[in-house]
Protein backbone atom coordinates (compact mmCIF):
# COMPACT_ATOMS: atom_id res chain seq x y z
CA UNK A 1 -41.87 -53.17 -22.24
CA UNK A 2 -41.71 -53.79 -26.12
CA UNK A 3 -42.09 -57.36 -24.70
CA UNK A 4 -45.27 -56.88 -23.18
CA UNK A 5 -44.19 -56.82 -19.50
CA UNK A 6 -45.96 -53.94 -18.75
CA UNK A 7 -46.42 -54.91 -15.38
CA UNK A 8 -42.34 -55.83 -14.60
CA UNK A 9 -41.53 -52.30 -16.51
CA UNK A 10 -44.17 -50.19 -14.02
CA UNK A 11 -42.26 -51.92 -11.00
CA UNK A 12 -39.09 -50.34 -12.56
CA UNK A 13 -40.10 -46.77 -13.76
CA UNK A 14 -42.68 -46.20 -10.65
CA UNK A 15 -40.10 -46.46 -8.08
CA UNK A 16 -37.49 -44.58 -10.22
CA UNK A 17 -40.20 -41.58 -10.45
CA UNK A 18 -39.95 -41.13 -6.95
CA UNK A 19 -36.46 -40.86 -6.46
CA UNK A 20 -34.96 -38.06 -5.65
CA UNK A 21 -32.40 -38.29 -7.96
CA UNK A 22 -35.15 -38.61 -10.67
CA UNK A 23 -32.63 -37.25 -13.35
CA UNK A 24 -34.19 -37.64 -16.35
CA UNK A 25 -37.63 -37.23 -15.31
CA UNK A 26 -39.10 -36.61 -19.31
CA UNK A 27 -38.00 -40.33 -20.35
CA UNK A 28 -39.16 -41.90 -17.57
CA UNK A 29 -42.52 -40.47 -17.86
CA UNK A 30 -43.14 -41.02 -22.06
CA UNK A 31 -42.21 -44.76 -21.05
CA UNK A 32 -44.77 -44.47 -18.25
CA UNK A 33 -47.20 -43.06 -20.60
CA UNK A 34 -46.28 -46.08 -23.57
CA UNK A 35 -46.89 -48.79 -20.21
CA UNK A 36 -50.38 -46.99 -18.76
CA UNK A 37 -51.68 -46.83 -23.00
CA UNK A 38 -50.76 -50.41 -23.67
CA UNK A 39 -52.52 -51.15 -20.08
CA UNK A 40 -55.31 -49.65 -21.51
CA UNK A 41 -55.88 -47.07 -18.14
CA UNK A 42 -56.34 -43.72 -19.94
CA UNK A 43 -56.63 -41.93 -16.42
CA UNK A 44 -53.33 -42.35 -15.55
CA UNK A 45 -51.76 -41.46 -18.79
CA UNK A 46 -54.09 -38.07 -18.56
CA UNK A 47 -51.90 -37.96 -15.57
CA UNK A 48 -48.79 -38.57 -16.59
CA UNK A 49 -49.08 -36.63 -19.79
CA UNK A 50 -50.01 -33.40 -17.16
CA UNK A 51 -46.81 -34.56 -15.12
CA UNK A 52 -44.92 -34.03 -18.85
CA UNK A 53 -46.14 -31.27 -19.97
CA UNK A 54 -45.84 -28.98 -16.51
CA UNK A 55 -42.04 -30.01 -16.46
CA UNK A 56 -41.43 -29.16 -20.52
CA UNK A 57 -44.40 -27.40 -21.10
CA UNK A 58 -44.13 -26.92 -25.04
CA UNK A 59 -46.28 -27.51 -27.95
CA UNK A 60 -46.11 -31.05 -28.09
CA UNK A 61 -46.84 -32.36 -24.96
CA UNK A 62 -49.92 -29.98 -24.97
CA UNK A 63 -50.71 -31.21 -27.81
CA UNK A 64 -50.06 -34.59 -27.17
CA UNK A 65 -51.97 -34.12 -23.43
CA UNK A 66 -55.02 -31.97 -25.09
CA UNK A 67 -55.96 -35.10 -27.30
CA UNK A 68 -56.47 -37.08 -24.71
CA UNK A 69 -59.02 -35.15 -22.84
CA UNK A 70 -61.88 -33.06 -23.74
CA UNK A 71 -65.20 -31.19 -22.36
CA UNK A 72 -64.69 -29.78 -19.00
CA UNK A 73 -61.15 -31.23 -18.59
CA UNK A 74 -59.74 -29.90 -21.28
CA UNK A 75 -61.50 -26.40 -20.60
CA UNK A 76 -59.81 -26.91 -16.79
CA UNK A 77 -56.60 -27.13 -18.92
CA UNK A 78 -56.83 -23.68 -21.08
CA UNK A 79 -57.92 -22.11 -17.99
CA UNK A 80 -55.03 -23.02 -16.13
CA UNK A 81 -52.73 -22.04 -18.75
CA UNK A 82 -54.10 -18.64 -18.80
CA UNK A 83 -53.80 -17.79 -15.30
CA UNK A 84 -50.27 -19.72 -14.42
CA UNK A 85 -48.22 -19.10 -17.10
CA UNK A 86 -45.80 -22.38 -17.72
CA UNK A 87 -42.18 -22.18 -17.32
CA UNK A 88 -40.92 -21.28 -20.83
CA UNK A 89 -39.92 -18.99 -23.07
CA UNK A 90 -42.41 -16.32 -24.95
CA UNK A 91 -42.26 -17.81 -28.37
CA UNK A 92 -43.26 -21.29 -27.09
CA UNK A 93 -45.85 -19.65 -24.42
CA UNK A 94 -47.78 -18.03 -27.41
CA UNK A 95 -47.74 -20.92 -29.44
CA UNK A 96 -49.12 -22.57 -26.61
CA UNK A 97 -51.87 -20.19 -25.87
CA UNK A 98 -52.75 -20.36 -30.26
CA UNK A 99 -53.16 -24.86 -29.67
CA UNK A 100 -55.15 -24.14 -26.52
CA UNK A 101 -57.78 -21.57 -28.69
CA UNK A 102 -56.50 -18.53 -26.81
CA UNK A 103 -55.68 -16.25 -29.46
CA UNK A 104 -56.20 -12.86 -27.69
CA UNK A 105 -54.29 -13.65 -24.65
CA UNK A 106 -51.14 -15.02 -27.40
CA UNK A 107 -51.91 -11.22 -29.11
CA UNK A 108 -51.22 -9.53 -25.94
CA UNK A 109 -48.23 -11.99 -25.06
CA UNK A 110 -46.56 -11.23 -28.69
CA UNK A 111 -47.02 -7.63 -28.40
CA UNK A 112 -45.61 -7.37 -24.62
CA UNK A 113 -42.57 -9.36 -25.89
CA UNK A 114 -41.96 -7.76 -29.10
CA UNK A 115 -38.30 -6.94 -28.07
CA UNK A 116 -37.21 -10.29 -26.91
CA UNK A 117 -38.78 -12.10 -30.11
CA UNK A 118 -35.96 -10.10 -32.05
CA UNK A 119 -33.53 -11.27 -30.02
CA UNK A 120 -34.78 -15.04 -31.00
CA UNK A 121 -33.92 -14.22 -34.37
CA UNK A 122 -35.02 -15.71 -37.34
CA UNK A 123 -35.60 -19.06 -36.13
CA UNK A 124 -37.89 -21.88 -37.53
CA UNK A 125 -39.87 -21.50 -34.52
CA UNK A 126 -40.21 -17.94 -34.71
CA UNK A 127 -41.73 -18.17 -38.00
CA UNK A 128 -44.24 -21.18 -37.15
CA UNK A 129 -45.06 -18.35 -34.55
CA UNK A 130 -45.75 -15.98 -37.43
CA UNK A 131 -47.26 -18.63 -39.60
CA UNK A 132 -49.82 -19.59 -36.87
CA UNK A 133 -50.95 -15.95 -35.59
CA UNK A 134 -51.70 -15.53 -39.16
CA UNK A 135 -53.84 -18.71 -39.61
CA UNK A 136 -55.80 -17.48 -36.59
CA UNK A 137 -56.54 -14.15 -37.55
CA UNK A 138 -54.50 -12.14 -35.91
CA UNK A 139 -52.72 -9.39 -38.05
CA UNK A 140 -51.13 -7.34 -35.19
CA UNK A 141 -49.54 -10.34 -33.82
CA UNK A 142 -48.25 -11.98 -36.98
CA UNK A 143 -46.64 -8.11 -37.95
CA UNK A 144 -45.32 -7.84 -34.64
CA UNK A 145 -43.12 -11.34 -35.43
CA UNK A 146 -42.97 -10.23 -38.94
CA UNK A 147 -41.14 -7.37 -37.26
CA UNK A 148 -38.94 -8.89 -35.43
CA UNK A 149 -37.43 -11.53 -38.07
CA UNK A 150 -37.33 -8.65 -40.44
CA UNK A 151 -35.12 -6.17 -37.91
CA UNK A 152 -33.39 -9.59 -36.53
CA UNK A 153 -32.16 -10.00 -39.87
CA UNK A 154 -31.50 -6.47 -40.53
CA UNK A 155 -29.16 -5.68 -37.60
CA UNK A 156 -27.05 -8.81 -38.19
CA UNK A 157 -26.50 -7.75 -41.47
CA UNK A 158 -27.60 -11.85 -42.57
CA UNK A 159 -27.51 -10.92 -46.23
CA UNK A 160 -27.81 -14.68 -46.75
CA UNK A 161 -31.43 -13.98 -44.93
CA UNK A 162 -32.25 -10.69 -47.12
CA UNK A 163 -34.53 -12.64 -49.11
CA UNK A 164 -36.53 -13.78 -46.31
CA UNK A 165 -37.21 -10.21 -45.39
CA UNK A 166 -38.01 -8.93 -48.60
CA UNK A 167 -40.75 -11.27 -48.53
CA UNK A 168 -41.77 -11.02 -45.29
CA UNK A 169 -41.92 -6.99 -45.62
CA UNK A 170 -43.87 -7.18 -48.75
CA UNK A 171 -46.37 -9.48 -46.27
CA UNK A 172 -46.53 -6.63 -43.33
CA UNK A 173 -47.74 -4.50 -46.23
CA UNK A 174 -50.99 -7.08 -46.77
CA UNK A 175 -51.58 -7.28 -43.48
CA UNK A 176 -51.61 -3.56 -42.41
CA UNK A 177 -54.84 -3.59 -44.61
CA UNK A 178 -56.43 -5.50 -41.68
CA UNK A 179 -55.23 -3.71 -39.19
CA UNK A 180 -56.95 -0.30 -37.57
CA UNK A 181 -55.36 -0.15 -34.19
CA UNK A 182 -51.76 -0.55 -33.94
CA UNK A 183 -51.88 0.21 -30.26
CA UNK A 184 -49.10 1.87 -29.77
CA UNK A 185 -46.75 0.34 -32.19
CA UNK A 186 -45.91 2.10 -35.14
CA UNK A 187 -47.88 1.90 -38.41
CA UNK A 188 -46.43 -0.09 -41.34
CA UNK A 189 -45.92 2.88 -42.79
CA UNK A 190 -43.55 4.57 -40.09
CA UNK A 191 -41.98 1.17 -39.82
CA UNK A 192 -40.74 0.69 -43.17
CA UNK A 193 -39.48 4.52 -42.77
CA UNK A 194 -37.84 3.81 -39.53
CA UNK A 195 -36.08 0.55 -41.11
CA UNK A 196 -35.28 2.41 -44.28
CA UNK A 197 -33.15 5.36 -41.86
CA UNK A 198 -31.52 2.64 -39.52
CA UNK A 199 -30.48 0.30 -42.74
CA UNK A 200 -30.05 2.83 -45.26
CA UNK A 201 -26.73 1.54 -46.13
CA UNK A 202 -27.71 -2.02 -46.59
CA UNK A 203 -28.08 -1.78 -50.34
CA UNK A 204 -28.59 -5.16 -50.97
CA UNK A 205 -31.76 -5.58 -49.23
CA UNK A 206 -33.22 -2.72 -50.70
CA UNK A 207 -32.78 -3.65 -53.91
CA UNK A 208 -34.98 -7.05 -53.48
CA UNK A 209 -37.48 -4.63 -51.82
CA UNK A 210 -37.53 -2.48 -55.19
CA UNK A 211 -37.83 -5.57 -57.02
CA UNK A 212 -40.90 -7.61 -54.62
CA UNK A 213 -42.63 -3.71 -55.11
C-alpha cells in the first residue's frame, strides 16, 4: 500500500475482513481506512472508521470517526451513543460521552460509577477524566474523580502518590464553591471529615495537607 497499490492491497484486506477467523480485526481495518483515504472515497472510510470504533470504542477512534462527519451524521452518532452504550469500561464511556458534547449524561455516568473509578486508581486516564469534566463545567463530576484518586491513593497507603492528593484535595475545596447539590454524595466538608477518621494514622499525608492549607 505505501507503494500505491491501493487497489492489489483492497483485494487482500477485503477478503481477509470477511473471514471468520478475522483475528485481528483493528489492523485490518486502520489499513482499510489508509487504502479508502488515499482512494479518495470518504464514504467508505466513514464506514470503516464506524466498523473501528464499535469494536474498540474509545476516545480515539471517536475522535478520529467524529472528524470525518458532521451535521446530521454526526448528531446520528451522539444519539446512538447515548442510547446503546459501547462496550467499555466507565472511565473511557464518560470520556466518550465529554468528545461527543454530552456532558450531563457523562455527570450521571461518573456519579453512578463512583465506586468502580476508585478501584481504577490513580491512573493517567483517570485524571484526563478529571481534567476534562472540569474543562466542561462540571464540578460534581470532576469531585466525584477527584474523590476517587484521592481515597485510591489513600487506602493503598501510595505515599509516593501523597502529593498528588494533597493537591487534588486542596482542588475539591475550589470546586465545592460551585457546587449546591451534591445529590446524595457527601459535602466536601463531611468528606474531608470522613477521610480524616478512616486515614487518621497516615501522618504523612496530613502534613502536606497542613502545609497546601
Amino acid at each position: 500500500m505505501d507503494c500505491g497499490d491501493i487497489e492489489q492491497a483492497l483485494s487482500i484486506l477485503l477478503p481477509l475482513k470477511t473471514r471468520q477467523e478475522f483475528s485481528d480485526p483493528e489492523s485490518t481495518l486502520d489499513m482499510l481506512d489508509r487504502a479508502y483515504g488515499q482512494l479518495g472515497d470518504p464514504a467508505k472510510r466513514v464506514g470503516v472508521r464506524r466498523e473501528r470504533f464499535w469494536i474498540k470504542p474509545d476516545l480515539t477512534s471517536y475522535c478520529r470517526l467524529a472528524k470525518l462527519i458532521d451535521g446530521p451524521e454526526l448528531e446520528s452518532l451522539r444519539e446512538e451513543i447515548a442510547l446503546k452504550p459501547p462496550a467499555c469500561d466507565p472511565v473511557t464511556y464518560a470520556r466518550v460521552l465529554l468528545a461527543a458534547d454530552l456532558p450531563l449524561l457523562a455527570q450521571s455516568l461518573i456519579i453512578a460509577h463512583a465506586k468502580t473509578l476508585e478501584i481504577e486508581g490513580p491512573t493517567h486516564r483517570l485524571a484526563a477524566l478529571g481534567q476534562e469534566a472540569t474543562e466542561f463545567g462540571l464540578p460534581l463530576a470532576a469531585t466525584v474523580v477527584w474523590r476517587a484518586l484521592i481515597n485510591s491513593i489513600l487506602n493503598h497507603g501510595k505515599s509516593r502518590d501523597y502529593h498528588l492528593g494533597t493537591q487534588l484535595l486542596a482542588e475539591l475545596q475550589d470546586l465545592s464553591a460551585d457546587i449546591s447539590d451534591y445529590r446524595g454524595l457527601p459535602t466536601h466538608r463531611e468528606y474531608e471529615a470522613e477521610l480524616y477518621s478512616r486515614h487518621r494514622l497516615k501522618s504523612q499525608f496530613w502534613r502536606r495537607v497542613g502545609v497546601t492549607k
